[in-house]
Protein backbone atom coordinates (compact mmCIF):
# COMPACT_ATOMS: atom_id res chain seq x y z
CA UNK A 1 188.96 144.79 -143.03
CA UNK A 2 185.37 145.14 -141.78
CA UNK A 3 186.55 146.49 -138.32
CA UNK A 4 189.20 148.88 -139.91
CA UNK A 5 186.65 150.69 -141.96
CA UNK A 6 184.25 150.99 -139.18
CA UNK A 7 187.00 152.31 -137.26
CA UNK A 8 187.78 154.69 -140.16
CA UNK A 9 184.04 155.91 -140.44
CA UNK A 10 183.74 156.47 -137.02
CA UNK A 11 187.22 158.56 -136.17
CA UNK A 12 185.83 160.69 -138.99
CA UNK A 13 182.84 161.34 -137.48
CA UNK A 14 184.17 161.85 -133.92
CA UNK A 15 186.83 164.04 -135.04
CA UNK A 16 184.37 166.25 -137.13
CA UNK A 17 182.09 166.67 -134.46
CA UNK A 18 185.11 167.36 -132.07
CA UNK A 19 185.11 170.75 -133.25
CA UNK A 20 181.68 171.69 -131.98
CA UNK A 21 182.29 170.78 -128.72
CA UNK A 22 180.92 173.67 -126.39
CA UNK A 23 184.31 173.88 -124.51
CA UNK A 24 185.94 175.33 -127.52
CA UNK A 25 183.43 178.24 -128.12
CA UNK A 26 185.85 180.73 -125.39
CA UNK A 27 188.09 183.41 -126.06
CA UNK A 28 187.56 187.03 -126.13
CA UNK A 29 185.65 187.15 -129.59
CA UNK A 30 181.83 187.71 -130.01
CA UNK A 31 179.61 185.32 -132.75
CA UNK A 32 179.54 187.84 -136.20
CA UNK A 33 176.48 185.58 -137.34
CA UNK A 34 173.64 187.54 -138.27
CA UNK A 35 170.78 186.73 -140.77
CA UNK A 36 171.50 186.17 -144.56
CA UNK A 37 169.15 186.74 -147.13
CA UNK A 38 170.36 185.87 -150.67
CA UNK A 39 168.83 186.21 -153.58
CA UNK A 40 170.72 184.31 -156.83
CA UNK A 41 169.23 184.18 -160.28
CA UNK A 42 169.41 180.42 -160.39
CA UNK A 43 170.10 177.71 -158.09
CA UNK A 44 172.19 175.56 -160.86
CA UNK A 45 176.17 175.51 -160.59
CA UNK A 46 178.08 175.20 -164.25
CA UNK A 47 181.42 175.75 -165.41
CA UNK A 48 181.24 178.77 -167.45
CA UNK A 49 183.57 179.87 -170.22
CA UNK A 50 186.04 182.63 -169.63
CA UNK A 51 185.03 182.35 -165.26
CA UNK A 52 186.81 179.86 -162.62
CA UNK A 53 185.45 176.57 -162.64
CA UNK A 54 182.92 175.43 -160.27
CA UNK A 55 182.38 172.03 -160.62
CA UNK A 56 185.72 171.07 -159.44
CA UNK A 57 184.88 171.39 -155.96
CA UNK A 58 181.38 170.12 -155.39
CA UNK A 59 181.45 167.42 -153.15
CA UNK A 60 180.42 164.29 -154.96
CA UNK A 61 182.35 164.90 -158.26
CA UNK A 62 185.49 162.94 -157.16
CA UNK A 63 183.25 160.00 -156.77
CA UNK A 64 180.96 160.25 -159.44
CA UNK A 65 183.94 159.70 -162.00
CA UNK A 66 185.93 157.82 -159.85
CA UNK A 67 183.37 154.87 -160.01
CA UNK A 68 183.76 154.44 -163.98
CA UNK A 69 185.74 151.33 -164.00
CA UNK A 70 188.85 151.00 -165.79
CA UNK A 71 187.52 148.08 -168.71
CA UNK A 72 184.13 148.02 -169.40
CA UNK A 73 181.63 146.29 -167.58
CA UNK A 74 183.87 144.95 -164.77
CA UNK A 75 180.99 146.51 -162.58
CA UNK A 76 178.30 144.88 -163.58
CA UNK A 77 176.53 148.09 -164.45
CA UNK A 78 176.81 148.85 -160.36
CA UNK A 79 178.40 152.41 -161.35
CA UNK A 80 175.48 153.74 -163.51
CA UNK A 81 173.27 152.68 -161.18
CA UNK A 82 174.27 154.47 -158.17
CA UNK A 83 175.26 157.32 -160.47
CA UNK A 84 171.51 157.28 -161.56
CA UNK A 85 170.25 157.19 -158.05
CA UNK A 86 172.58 160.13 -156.71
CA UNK A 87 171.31 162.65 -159.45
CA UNK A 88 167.99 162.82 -158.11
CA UNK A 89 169.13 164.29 -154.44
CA UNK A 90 172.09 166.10 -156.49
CA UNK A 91 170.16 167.53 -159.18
CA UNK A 92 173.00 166.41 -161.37
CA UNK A 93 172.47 166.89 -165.55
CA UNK A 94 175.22 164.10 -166.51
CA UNK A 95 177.37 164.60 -169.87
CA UNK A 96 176.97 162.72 -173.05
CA UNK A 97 178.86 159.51 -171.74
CA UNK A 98 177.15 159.78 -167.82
CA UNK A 99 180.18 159.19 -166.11
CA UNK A 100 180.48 162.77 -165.31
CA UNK A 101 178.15 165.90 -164.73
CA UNK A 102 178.02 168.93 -166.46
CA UNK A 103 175.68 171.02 -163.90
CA UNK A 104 173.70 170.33 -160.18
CA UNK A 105 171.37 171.68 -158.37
CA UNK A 106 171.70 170.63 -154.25
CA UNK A 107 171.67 172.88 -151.57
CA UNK A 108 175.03 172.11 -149.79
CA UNK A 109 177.01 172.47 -153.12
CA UNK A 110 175.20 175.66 -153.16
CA UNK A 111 176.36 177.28 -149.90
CA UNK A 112 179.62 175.48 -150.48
CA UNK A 113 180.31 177.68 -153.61
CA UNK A 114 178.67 181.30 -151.88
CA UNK A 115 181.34 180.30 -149.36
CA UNK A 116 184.03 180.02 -151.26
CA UNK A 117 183.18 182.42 -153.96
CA UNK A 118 183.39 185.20 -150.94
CA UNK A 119 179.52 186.35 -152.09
CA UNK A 120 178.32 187.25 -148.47
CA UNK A 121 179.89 189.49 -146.28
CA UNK A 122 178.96 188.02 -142.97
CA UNK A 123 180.10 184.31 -144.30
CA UNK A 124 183.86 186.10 -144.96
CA UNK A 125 183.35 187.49 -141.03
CA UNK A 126 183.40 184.17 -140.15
CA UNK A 127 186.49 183.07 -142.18
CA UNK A 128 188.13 186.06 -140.88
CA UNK A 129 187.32 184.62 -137.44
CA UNK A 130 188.74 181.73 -137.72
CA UNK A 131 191.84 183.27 -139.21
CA UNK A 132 191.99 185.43 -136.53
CA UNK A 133 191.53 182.70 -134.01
CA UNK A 134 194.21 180.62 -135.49
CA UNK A 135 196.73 183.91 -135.04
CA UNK A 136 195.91 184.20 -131.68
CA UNK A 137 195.75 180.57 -130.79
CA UNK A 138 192.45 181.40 -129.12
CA UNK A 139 189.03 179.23 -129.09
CA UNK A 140 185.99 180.81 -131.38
CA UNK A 141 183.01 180.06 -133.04
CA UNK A 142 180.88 181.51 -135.76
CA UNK A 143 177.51 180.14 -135.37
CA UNK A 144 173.86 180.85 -136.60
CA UNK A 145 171.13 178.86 -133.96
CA UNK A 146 173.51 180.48 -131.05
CA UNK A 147 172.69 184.13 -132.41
CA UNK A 148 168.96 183.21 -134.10
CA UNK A 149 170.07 183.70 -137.37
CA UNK A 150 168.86 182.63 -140.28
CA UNK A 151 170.26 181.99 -143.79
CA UNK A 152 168.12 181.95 -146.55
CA UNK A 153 168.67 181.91 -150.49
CA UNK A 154 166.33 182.63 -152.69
CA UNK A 155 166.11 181.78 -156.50
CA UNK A 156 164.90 184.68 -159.01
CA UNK A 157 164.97 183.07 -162.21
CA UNK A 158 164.86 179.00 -162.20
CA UNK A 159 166.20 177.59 -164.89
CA UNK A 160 164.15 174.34 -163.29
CA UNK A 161 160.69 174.73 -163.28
CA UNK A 162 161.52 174.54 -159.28
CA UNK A 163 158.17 174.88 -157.33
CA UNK A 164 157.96 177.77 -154.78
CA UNK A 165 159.09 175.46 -151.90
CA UNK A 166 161.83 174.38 -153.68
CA UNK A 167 162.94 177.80 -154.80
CA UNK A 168 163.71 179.43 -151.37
CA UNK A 169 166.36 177.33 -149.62
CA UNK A 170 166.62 177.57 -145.87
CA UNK A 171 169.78 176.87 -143.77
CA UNK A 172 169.44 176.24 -140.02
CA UNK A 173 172.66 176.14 -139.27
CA UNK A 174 176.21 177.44 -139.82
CA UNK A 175 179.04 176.89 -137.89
CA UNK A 176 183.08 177.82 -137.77
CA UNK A 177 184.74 176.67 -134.64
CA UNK A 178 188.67 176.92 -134.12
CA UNK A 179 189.95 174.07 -131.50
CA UNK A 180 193.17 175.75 -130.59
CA UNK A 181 194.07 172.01 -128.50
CA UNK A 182 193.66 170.06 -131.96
CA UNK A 183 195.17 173.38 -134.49
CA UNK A 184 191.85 172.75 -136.23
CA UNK A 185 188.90 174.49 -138.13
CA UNK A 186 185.43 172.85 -138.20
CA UNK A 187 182.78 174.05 -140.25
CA UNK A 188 178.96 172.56 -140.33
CA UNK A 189 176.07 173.74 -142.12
CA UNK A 190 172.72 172.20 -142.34
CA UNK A 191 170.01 172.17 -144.42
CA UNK A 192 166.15 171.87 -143.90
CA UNK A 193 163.75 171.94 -146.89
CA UNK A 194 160.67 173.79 -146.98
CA UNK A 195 157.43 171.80 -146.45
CA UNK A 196 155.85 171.43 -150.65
CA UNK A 197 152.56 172.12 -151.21
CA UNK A 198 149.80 169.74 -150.84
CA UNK A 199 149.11 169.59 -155.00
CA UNK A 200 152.86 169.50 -155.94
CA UNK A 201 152.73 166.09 -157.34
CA UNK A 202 156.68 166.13 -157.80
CA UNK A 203 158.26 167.41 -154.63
CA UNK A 204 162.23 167.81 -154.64
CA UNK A 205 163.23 164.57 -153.24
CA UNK A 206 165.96 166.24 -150.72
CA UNK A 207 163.93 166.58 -147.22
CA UNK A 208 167.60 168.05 -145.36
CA UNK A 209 171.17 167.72 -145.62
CA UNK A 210 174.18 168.37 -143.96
CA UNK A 211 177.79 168.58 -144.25
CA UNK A 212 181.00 169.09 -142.31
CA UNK A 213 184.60 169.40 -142.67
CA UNK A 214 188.18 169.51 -140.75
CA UNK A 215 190.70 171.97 -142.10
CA UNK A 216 194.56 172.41 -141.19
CA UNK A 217 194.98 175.89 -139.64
CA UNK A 218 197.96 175.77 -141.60
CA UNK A 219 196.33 176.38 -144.57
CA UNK A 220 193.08 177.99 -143.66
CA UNK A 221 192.41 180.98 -145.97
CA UNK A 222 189.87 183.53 -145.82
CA UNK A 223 189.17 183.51 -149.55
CA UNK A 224 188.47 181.02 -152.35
CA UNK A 225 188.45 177.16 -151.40
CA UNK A 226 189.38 175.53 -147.97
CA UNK A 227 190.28 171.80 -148.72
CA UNK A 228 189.05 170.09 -145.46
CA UNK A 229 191.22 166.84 -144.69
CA UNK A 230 187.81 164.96 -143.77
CA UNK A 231 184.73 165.52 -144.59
CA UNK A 232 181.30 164.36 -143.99
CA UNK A 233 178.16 165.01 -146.28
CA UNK A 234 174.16 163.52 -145.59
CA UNK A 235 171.15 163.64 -147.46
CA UNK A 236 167.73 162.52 -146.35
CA UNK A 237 165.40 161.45 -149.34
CA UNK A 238 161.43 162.19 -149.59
CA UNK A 239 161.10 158.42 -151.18
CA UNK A 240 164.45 157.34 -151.92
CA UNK A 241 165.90 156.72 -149.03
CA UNK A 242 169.30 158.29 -147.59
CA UNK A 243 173.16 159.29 -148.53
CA UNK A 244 175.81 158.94 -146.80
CA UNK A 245 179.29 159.98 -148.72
CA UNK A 246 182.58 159.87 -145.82
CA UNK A 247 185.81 161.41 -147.85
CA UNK A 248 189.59 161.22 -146.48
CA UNK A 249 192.07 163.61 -148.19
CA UNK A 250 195.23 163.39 -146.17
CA UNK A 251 196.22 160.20 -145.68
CA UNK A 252 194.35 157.31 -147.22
CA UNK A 253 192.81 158.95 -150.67
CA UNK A 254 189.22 157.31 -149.85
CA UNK A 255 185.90 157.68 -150.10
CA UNK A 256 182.79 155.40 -148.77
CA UNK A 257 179.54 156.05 -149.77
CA UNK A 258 176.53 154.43 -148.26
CA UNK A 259 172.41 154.20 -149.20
CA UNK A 260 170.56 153.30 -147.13
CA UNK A 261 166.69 152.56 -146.96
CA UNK A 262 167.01 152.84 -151.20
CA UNK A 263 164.77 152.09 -153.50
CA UNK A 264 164.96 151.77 -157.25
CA UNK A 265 168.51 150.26 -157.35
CA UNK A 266 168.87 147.66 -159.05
CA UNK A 267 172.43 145.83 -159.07
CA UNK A 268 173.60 142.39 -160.38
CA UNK A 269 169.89 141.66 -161.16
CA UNK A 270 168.84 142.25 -157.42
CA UNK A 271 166.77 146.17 -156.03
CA UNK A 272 169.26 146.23 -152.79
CA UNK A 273 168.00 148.54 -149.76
CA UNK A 274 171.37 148.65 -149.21
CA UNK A 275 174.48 150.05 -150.93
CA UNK A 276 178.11 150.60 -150.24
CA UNK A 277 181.19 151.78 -152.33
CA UNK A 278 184.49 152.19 -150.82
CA UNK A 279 186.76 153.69 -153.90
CA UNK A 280 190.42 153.48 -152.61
CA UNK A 281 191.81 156.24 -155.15
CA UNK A 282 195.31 155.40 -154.37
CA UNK A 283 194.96 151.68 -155.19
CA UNK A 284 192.26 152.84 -158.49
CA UNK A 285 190.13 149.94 -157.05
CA UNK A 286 186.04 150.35 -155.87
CA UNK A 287 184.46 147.49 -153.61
CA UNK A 288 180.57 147.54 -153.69
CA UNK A 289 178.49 145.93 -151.26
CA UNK A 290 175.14 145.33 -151.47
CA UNK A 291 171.79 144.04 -149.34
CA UNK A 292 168.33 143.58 -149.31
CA UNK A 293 166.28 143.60 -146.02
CA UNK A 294 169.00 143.01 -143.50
CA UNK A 295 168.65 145.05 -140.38
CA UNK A 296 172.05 146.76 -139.40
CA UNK A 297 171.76 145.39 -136.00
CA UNK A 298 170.64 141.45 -134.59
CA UNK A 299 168.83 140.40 -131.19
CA UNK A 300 170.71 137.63 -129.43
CA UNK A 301 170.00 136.27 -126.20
CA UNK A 302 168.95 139.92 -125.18
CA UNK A 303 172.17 141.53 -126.42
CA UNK A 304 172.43 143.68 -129.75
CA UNK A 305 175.16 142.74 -132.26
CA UNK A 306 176.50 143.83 -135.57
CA UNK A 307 174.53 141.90 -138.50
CA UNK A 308 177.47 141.28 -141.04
CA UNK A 309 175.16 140.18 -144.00
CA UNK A 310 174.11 144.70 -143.88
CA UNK A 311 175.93 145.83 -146.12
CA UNK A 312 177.18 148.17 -144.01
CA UNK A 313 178.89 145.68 -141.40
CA UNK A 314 180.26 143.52 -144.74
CA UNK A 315 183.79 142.79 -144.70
CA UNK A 316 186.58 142.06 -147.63
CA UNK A 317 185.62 139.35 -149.28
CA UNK A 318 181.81 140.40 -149.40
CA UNK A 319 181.66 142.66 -152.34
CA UNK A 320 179.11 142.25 -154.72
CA UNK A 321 182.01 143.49 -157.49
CA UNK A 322 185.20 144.87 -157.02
CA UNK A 323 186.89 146.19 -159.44
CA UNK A 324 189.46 148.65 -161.48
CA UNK A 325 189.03 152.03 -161.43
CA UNK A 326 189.72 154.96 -163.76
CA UNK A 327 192.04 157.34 -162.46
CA UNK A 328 191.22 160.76 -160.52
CA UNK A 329 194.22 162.93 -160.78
CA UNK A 330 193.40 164.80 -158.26
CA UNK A 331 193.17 162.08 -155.27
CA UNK A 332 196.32 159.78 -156.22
């Protein structure tokens, strides 16, 4: 089971970054990329009464209620935990109950929804692209650091208290490729926070992020949501430590979510450094893995191996709790 995951993690991984290899950047069409500068009254994504829902397609909203297990306490408490830990680089406000969230405030859930809400021109250019690409069967790629562009959204009205760091929200990079050899779209984007002042005694704890996704150019659409088959999503804390959330949507209806270098978890009685969920939504069942100052990788006799007490190397049969979950419509 151990190996089968890794394997898993890692033919995400390789087949997300397949799309940005250089090679597939040809064709006869030029980069459309050009700066963005966005200003948006707030920062903070709600469902809204009478408008389209948002919160359905933010990326961690799957998980978030997917953890909730199916009779009480079967977790140990491991799901409100994590939850706990994940609104603070989310910027989640949780509902009455907690096992669900009724607004956020992150930066790649941001650009997610400009994207698919069709908001900036040059962002449809590059859907267009791709659309175009697909037609054609020809290589292309949108991409900002190749043309020096810059996105950057700005927040008019914060609803937060946000500092001034924390209320202009720089992206460094964008990216659309179409691998005509695979029939697949890639898209990346990453983000880089601003540096806070030297007095702001509460920073925002994301430092940068970044996510990417693999769509079918069967179904790639120029407007409203893309539903990538894989995706990919990072977030590197201030204090907290980093998130790592892997999601399969054709196939295997699975999700694995790893923290790393935490702090402030605390689990079964035990702060863990270490956290992994793998929520099979198929099978309703979450595994959650745990450790506490195990280094990923061992020394021996001069050659580097896998540790398997890191919680990211444990195998089935290792979980701190596994258990029922509730259903997610959605993802059976």
């Amino acid at each position: 089971m151990r190996h089968s995951c890794m394997l898993v993690a890692t033919s995400i991984v390789t087949l997300l970054l397949a799309g940005c290899d250089p090679d597939t950047s040809g064709g006869g069409y030029l980069n459309p990329a050009t700066d963005v500068d966005l200003a948006l009254e707030t920062f903070r994504l709600r469902d809204t009464e009478g408008l389209e829902p948002v919160l359905q397609y933010t990326t961690f909203r799957d998980l978030y209620r997917g953890m909730e297990p199916a009779t009480e306490g079967s977790d140990g408490g491991s799901a409100m935990a994590i939850r706990n830990h994940l609104d603070d680089f989310l910027g989640t406000e949780p509902d009455s109950g907690g096992s669900d969230y009724i607004s956020l405030r992150n930066p790649l859930d941001l650009i997610n929804e400009v994207i698919r809400s069709g908001q900036v021109d040059n962002f449809n250019e590059g859907r267009r692209l791709m659309r175009d690409s697909i037609e054609r069967d020809e290589a292309a790629s949108f991409n900002t650091p190749a043309n020096d562009a810059l996105i950057r959204f700005t927040e008019t009205r914060s609803e937060d208290n946000s500092s001034q760091a924390d209320s202009t929200w720089i992206y460094v990079m964008l990216d659309w490729t179409y691998n005509p050899a695979m029939k697949k779209v890639f898209r990346a984007s990453q983000f880089v926070a601003r540096q806070p002042a030297e007095d702001d005694e509460s920073p925002a704890e994301v430092a940068s992020a970044a996510w990417s996704g693999r769509f079918s150019s069967k179904t790639f659409g120029t407007t409203g949501f893309n539903q990538p088959e894989f995706s990919a999503t990072s977030y590197t804390g201030r204090t907290l430590g980093n998130v790592e959330l892997l999601q399969e949507f054709i196939g295997t209806q699975r999700d694995t979510l790893t923290l790393t270098n935490a702090s402030g978890i605390v689990i079964n009685g035990e702060e863990p450094d270490c956290v992994k969920v793998i929520i099979n939504y198929g099978e309703t069942l979450a595994r959650v893995f745990t450790s506490k100052d195990e280094p990923a990788m061992l020394e021996e006799g001069g050659a580097r191996t896998r540790n398997p007490q890191y919680c990211g190397n444990q195998r089935s049969g290792d979980e701190t709790f596994i258990y029922t979950t509730i259903i997610i419509e959605d993802r059976q």
